[in-house]
Protein backbone atom coordinates (compact mmCIF):
# COMPACT_ATOMS: atom_id res chain seq x y z
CA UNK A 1 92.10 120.33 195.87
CA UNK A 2 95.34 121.56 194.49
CA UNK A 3 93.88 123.78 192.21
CA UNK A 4 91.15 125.53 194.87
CA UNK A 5 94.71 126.10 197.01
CA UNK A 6 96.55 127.64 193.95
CA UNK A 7 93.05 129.93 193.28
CA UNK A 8 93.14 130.82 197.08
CA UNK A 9 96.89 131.78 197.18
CA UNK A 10 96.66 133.77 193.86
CA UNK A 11 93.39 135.64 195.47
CA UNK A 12 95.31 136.38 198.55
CA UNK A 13 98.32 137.75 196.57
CA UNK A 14 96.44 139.97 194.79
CA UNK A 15 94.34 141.56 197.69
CA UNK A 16 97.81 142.29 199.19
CA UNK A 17 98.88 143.89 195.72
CA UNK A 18 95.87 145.95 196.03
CA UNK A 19 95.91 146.96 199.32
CA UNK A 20 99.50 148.01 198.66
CA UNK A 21 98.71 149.83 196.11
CA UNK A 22 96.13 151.92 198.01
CA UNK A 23 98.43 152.20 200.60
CA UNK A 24 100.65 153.77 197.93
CA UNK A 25 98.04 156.14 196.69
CA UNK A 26 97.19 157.01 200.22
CA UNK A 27 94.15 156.04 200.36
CA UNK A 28 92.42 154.72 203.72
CA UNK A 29 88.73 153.85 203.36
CA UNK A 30 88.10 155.14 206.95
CA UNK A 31 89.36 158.81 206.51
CA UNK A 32 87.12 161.62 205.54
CA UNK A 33 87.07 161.47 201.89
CA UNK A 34 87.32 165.27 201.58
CA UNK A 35 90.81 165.29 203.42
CA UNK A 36 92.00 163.65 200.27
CA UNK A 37 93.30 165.70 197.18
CA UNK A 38 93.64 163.66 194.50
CA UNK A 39 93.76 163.87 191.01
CA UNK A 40 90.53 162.93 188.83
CA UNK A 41 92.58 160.44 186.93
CA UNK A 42 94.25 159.26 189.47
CA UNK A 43 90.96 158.58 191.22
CA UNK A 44 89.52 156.82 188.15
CA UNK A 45 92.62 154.43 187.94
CA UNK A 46 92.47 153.61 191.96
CA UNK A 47 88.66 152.58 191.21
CA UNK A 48 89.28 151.03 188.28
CA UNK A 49 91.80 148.90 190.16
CA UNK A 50 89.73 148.14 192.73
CA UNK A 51 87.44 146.69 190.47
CA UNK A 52 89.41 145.16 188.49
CA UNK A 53 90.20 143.35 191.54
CA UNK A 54 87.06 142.97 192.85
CA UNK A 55 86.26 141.52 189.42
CA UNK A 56 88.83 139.22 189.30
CA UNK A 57 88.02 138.08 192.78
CA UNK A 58 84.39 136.66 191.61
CA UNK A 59 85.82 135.27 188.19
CA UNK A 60 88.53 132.96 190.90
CA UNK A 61 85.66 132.20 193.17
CA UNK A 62 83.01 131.67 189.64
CA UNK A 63 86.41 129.01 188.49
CA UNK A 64 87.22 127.38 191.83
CA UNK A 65 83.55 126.16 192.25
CA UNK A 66 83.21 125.58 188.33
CA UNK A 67 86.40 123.18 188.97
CA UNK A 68 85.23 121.72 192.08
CA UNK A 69 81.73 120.67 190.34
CA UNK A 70 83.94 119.30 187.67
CA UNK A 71 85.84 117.31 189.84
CA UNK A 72 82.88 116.26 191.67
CA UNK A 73 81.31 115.30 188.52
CA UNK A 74 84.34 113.43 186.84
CA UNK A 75 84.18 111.61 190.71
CA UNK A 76 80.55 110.25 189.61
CA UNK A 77 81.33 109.64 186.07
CA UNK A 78 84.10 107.39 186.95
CA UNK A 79 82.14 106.20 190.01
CA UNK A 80 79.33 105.14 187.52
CA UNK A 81 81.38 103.61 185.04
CA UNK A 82 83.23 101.50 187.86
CA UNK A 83 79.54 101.06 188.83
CA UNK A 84 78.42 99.96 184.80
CA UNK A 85 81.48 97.46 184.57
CA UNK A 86 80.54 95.93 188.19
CA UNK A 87 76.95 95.15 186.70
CA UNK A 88 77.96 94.23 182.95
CA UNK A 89 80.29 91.77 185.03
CA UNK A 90 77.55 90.47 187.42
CA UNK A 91 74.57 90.82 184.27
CA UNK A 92 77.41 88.53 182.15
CA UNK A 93 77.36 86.12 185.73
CA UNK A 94 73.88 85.97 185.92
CA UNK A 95 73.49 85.46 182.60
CA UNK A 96 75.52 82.49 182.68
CA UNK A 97 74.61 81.24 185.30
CA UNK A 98 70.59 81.47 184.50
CA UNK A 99 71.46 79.76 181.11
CA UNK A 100 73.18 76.60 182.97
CA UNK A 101 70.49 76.63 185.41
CA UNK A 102 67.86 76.89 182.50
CA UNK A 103 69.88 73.64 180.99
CA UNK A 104 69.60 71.80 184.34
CA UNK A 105 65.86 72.10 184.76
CA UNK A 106 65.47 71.76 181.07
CA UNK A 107 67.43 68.18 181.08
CA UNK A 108 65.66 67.20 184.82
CA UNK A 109 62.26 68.39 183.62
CA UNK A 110 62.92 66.51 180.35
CA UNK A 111 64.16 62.85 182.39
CA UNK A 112 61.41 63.66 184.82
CA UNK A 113 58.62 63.82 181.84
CA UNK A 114 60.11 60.95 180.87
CA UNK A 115 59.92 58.80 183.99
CA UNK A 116 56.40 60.45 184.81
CA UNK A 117 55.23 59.28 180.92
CA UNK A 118 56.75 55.73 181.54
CA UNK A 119 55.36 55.39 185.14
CA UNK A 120 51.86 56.77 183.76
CA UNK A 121 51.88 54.07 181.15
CA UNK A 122 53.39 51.08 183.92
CA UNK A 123 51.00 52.75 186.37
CA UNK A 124 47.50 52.41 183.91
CA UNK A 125 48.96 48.63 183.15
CA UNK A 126 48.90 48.03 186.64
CA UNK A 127 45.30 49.30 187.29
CA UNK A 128 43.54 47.83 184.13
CA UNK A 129 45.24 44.43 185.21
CA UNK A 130 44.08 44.83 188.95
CA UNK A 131 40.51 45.50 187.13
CA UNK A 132 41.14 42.09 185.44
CA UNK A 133 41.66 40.56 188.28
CA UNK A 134 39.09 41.97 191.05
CA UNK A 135 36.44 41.03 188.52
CA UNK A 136 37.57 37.53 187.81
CA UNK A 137 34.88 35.64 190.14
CA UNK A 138 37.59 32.98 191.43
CA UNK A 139 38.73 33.70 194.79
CA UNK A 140 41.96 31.76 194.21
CA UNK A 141 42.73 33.34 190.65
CA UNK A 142 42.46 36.91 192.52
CA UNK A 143 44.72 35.90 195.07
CA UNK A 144 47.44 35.00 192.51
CA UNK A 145 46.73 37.51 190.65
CA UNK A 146 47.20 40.03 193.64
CA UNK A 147 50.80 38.10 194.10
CA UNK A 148 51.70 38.66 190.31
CA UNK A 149 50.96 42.09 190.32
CA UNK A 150 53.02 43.05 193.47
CA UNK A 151 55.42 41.10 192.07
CA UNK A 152 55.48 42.83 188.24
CA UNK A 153 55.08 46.20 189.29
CA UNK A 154 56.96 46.83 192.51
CA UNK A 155 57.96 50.84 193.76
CA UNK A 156 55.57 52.59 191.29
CA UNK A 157 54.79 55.93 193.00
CA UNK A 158 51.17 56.87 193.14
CA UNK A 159 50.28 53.39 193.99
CA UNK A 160 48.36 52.00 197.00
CA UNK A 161 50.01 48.79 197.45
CA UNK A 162 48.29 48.21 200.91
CA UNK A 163 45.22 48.12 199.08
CA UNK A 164 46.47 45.54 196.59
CA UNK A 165 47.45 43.46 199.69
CA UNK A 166 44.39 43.99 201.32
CA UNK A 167 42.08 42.45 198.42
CA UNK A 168 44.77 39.94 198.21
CA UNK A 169 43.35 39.41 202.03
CA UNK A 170 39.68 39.42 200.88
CA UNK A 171 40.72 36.53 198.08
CA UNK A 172 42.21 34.22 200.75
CA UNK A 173 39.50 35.21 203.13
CA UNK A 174 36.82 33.93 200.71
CA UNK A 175 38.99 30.45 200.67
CA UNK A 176 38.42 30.82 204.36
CA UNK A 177 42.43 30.57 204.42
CA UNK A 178 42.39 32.75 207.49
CA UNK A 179 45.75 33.01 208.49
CA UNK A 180 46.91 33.97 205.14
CA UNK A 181 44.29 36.91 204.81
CA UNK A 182 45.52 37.89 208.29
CA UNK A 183 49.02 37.87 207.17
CA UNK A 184 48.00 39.94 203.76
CA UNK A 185 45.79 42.29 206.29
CA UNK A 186 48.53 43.02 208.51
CA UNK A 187 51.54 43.64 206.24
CA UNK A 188 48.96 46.16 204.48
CA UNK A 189 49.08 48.06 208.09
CA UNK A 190 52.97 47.74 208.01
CA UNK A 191 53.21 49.80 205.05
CA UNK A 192 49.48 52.34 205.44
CA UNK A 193 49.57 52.29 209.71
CA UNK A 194 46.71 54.80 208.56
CA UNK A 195 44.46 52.67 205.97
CA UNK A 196 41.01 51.76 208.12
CA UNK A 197 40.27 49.10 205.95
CA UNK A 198 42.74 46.87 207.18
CA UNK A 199 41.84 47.36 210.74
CA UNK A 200 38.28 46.72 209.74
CA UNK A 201 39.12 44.03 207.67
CA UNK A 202 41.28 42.08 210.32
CA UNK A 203 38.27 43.04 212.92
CA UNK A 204 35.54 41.04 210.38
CA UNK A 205 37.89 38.18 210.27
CA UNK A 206 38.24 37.71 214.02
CA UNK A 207 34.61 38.52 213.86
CA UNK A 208 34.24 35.46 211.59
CA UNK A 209 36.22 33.18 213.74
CA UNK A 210 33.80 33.96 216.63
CA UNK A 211 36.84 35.99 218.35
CA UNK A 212 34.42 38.74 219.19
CA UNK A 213 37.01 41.00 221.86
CA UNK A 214 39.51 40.75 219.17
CA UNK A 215 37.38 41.69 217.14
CA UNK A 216 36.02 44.72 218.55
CA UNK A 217 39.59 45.40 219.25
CA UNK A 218 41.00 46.59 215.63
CA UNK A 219 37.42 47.59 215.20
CA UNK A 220 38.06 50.54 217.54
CA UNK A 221 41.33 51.12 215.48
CA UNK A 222 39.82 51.72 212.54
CA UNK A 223 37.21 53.96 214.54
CA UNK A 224 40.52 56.16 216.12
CA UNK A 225 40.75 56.86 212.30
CA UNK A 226 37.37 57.29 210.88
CA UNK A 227 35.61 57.90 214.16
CA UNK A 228 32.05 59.34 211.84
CA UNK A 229 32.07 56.05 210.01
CA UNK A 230 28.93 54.52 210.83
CA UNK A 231 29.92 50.91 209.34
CA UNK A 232 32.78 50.43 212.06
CA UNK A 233 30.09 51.45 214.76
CA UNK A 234 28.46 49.25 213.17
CA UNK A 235 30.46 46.35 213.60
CA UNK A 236 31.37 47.19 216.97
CA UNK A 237 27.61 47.21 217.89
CA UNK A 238 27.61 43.23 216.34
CA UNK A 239 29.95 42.17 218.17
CA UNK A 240 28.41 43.45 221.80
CA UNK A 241 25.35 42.07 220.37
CA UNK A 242 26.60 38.49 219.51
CA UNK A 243 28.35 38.41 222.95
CA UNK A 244 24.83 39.59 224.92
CA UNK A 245 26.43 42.75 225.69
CA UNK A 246 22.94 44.73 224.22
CA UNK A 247 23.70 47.49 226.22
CA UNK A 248 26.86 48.43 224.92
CA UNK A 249 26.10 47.34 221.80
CA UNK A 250 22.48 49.72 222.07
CA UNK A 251 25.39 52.70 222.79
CA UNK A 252 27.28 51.97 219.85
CA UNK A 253 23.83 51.79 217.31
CA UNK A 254 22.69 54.77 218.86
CA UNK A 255 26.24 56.82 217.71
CA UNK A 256 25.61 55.19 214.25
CA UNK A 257 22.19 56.41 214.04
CA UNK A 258 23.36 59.34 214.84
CA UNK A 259 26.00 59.82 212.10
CA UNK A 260 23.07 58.71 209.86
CA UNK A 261 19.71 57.70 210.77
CA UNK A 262 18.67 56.15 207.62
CA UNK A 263 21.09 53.14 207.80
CA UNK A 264 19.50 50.46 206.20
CA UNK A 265 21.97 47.61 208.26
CA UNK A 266 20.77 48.90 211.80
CA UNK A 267 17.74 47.32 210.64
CA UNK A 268 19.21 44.17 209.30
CA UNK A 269 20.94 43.89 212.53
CA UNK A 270 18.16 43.96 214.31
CA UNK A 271 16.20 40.92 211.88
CA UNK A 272 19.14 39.22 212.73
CA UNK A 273 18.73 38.81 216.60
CA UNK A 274 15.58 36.95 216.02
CA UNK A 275 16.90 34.34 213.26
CA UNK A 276 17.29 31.48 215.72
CA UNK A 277 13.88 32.20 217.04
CA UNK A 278 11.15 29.79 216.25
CA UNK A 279 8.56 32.53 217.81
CA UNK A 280 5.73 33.02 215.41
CA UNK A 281 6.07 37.10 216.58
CA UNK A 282 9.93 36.63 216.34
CA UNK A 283 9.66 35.81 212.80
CA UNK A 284 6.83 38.77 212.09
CA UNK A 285 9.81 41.14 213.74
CA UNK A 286 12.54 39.38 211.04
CA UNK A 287 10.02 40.40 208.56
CA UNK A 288 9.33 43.89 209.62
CA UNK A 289 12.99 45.35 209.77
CA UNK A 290 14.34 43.37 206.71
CA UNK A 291 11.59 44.43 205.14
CA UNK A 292 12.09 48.42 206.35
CA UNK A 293 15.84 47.69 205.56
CA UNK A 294 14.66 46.63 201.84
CA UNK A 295 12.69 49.84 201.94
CA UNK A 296 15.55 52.27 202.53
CA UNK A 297 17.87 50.22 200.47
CA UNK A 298 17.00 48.16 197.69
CA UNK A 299 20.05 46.81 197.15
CA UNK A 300 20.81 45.48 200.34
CA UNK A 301 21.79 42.08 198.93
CA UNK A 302 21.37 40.74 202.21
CA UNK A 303 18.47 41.25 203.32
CA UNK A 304 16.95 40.22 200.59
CA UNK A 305 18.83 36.96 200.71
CA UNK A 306 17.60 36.70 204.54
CA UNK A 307 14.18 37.77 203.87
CA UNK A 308 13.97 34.50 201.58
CA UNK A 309 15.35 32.16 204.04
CA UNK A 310 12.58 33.60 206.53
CA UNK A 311 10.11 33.15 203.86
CA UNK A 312 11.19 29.52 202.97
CA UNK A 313 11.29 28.63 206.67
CA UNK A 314 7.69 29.85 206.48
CA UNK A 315 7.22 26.94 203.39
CA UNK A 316 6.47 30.04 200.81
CA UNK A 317 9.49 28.09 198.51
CA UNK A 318 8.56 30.23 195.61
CA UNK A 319 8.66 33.66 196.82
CA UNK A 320 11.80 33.23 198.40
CA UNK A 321 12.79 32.28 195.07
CA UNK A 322 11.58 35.36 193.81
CA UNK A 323 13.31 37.31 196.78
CA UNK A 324 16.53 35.45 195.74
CA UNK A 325 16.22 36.49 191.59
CA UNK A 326 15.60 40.22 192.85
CA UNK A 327 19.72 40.02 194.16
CA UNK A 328 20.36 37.45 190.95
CA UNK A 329 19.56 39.16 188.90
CA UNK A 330 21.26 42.97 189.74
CA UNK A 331 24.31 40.94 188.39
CA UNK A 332 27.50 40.04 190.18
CA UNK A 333 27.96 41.73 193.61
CA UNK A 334 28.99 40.88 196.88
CA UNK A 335 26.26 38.43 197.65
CA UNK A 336 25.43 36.70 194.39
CA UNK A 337 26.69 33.67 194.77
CA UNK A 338 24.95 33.91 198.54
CA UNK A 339 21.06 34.82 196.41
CA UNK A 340 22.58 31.47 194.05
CA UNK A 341 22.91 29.29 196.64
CA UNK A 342 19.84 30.42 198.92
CA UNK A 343 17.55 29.89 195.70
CA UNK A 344 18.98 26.23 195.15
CA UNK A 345 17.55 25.84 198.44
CA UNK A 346 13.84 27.00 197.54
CA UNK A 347 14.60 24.60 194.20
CA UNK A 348 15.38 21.65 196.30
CA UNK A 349 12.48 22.16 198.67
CA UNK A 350 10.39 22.24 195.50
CA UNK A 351 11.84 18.56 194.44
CA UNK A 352 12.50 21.19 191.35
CA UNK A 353 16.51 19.69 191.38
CA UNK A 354 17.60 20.43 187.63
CA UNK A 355 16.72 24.14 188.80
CA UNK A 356 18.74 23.72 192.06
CA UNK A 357 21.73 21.69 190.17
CA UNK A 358 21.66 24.71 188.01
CA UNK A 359 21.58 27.16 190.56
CA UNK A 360 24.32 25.47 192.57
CA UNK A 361 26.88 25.30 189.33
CA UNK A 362 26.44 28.95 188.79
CA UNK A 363 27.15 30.08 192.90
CA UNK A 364 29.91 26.87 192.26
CA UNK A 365 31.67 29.13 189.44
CA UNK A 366 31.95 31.67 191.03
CA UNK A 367 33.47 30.35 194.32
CA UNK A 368 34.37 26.57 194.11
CA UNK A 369 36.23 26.18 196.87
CA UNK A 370 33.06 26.82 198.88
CA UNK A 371 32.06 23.88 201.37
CA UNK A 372 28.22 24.43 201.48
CA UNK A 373 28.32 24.91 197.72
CA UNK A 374 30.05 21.31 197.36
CA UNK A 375 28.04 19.54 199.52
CA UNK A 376 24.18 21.06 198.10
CA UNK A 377 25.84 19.96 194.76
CA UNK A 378 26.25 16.54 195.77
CA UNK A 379 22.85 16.79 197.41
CA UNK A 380 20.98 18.00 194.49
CA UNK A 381 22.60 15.32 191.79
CA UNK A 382 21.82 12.51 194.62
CA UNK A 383 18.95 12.86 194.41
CA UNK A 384 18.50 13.38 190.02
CA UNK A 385 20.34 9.78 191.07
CA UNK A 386 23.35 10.77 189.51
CA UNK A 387 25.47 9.09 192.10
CA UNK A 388 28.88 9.46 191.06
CA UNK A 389 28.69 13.03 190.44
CA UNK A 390 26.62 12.98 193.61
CA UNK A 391 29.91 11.43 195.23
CA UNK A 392 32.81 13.85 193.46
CA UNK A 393 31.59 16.74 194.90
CA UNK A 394 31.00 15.46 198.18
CA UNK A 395 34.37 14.18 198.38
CA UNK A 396 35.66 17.74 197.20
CA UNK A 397 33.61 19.26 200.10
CA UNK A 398 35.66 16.58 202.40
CA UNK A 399 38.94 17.80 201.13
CA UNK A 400 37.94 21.64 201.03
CA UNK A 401 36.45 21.40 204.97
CA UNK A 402 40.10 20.00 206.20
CA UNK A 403 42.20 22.45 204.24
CA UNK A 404 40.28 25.18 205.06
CA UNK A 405 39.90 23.69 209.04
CA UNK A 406 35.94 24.86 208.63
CA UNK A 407 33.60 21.67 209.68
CA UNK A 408 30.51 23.38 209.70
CA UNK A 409 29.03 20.86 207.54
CA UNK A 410 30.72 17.94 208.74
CA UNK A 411 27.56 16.00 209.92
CA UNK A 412 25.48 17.06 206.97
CA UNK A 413 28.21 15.35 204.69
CA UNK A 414 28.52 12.26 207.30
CA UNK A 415 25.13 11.54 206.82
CA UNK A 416 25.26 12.07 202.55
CA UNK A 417 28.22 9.94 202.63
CA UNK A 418 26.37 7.58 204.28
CA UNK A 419 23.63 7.30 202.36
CA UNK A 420 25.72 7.17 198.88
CA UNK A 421 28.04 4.16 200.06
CA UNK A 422 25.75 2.09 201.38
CA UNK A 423 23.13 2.66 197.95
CA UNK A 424 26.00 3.28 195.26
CA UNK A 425 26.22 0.49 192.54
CA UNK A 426 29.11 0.09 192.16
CA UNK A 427 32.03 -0.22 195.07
CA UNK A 428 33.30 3.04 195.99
CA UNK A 429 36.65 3.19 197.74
CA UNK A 430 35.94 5.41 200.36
CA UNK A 431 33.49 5.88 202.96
CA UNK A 432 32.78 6.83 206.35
CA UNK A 433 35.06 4.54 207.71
CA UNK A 434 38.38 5.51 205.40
CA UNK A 435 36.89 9.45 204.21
CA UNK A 436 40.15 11.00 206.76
CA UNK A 437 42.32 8.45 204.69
CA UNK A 438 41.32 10.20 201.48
CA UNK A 439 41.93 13.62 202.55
CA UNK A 440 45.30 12.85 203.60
CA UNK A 441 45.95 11.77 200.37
CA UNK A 442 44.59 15.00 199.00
CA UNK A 443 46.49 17.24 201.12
CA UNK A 444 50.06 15.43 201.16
CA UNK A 445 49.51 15.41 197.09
CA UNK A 446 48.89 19.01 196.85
CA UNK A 447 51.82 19.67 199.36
CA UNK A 448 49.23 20.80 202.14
């Protein structure tokens, strides 16, 4: 700025010079030129001024803007190289500041691989021991087992531990230890409020008790959750049924059908309304829809097991037996030891009792906490007149029926009892008058 006003004030000076000078010369541009004598040299050197002037004029002008660009442009340079300090600064910053980031998700990456690789390897212990377990056939070995595991490998992300409490359930279940499956069954809700099974598996266990509306109750939970499972409808459906409610429970088979109309337990279901029937055409119907359940699933264990039992009420002992090897021998499933104990049955009926002794043991290893299992055991070696053996078992059946409050075969094992004392050998010390005296024993021994 101070040079354009020095350049202005020079230009102004000048113009006055010139204009003097003119003056001098007389020379006044709006006169007739003619009017003017002047010399030729004179003349040339007025011009020559003027341009000279005129000349000079542009050249101030020409350096004025040359200096102003230049100042403009020195304005930008130093702008710019404020501008390339302020990001060398902030590029240094950032720099910095990546590299310690880079660090900090280097380190956490590195202690989270870590805990992921140590968790992977706790978390693959914990499922091949769970696979130990679920396959050991022992209801009462999975149950501690279940209790071991939640107790070795607790917090583990990734884990399902209201699974692991609801097997635990199944195990005690299976000992008929109700409350304790219950229990299992309803802390696995406390930490899953969203896992059906549990709901479905505390419905089957009121289900089992013969508490039907309770039942039904967390059977309709689970159906909130799941509401195309065709199972749960299902087992809502049974339990109208058992309680003579067909019409609701017709409503509820219907929706299953309709989710899938090849379910082979609709037809199961429906063998199963006849089985206290001793109608020659109610037994025909048994054999018809266990028989179309078979059909659209082979491997309903089930039916097979309750197509035998029709077929031995019917006095055809060795096809049920048959019926009963066809579940046998798929290998171990759900109703195994069910198809063992059935075909003992056919065996005994056939006075065939090494076979049935045989078939008993096996079902027996597999669950031997099992009351019916006990007492056909004690049955079977009666009558190979192996009495004392005859007598263990049916004292273990005793013991087992009070523990696990399930008398279902209390007159059955009366009348054995019976029968043993009064034709044993020897003197046994208890009988039907001092059995309860022996199972108190039992149960204040075992801290029951």
């Amino acid at each position: 700025m101070r040079n354009s006003s020095k350049a202005f004030i020079i230009i102004i000076v000048l113009l006055i010079i010139a204009v003097l000078y003119l003056w001098q010369a007389k020379v006044i541009l709006w006169q007739d030129v003619d009017a003017i004598k002047l010399e030729p040299s004179s003349t040339i050197t007025i011009w020559a001024a003027v341009l000279t002037i005129v000349f000079l004029v542009f050249s101030l002008l020409g350096l004025i803007n040359i200096d102003n660009k230049l100042s403009e442009l020195n304005k930008i340079k130093a702008e710019m190289q404020n501008t390339s300090l302020y990001m060398r600064e902030q590029l240094s910053a950032l720099k910095t500041s990546a590299a310690e980031e880079r660090d900090k998700i280097i380190k956490g990456a590195e202690a989270e691989l870590k805990k992921i690789i140590s968790e992977s390897a706790v978390r693959q212990s914990l499922f091949d021991t769970l696979g130990w377990i679920t396959s050991d056939p022992s209801p009462d070995k999975r149950a501690k087992g279940y209790a071991e595991v939640l107790k070795l490998y607790p917090n583990l992300s990734g884990v399902n531990y209201a699974f692991i409490h609801i097997r635990r359930g199944d195990a005690f279940f299976a000992m008929r230890k109700y409350e304790k499956a219950l229990a299992e069954y309803e802390e696995a809700i406390r930490l899953n409020p969203d896992e059906v099974s549990s709901y479905n598996a505390i419905g089957y266990l009121y289900a089992q008790q013969g508490d039907y509306s309770k039942s039904i109750e967390y059977y309709k939970k689970a159906l909130d959750l799941s509401p195309e499972s065709y199972n749960i409808l299902m087992n809502i459906g049974n339990g109208f049924a058992v309680q003579g409610l067909h019409e609701e429970a017709k409503r509820y088979f219907d929706r299953a059908l309709n989710t899938n109309p090849d379910i082979a337990e609709v037809y199961y279901n429906k063998s199963q309304e006849y089985v206290n029937s001793n109608n020659p055409v109610d037994q025909e119907l048994i054999l018809h829809y266990l028989e179309h359940c078979i059909e659209l699933n082979p491997l309903f264990h089930k039916a097979h097991i309750s197509k035998a039992s029709t077929i031995r009420n019917r006095g055809k002992f060795d096809q049920a037996i048959d019926e009963c090897n066809l579940v046998i021998t798929e290998g171990v499933n759900e109703d195994y030891v069910w198809a063992l104990i059935e075909r003992g049955h056919n065996y005994l009926k056939l006075n065939l009792n090494s076979l049935a002794v045989m078939s008993y043991q096996h079902a027996f290893f597999f669950d031997p906490h099992n009351i019916e299992i006990l007492h056909n055991l004690a049955v079977a070696h009666l009558r190979l007149l192996e009495v004392n053996r005859s007598y263990d078992y049916l004292l273990q059946a005793y013991y087992e029926a009070e523990r696990q409050n399930d008398h279902e075969f209390d007159k059955e094992m009366e009348g054995l009892l019976a029968v043993i004392y009064n034709n044993s050998p020897m003197k046994l010390p208890y009988g039907p008058d001092n059995i309860k005296e022996y199972v108190e024993i039992r149960l204040k021994a075992q801290g029951e």
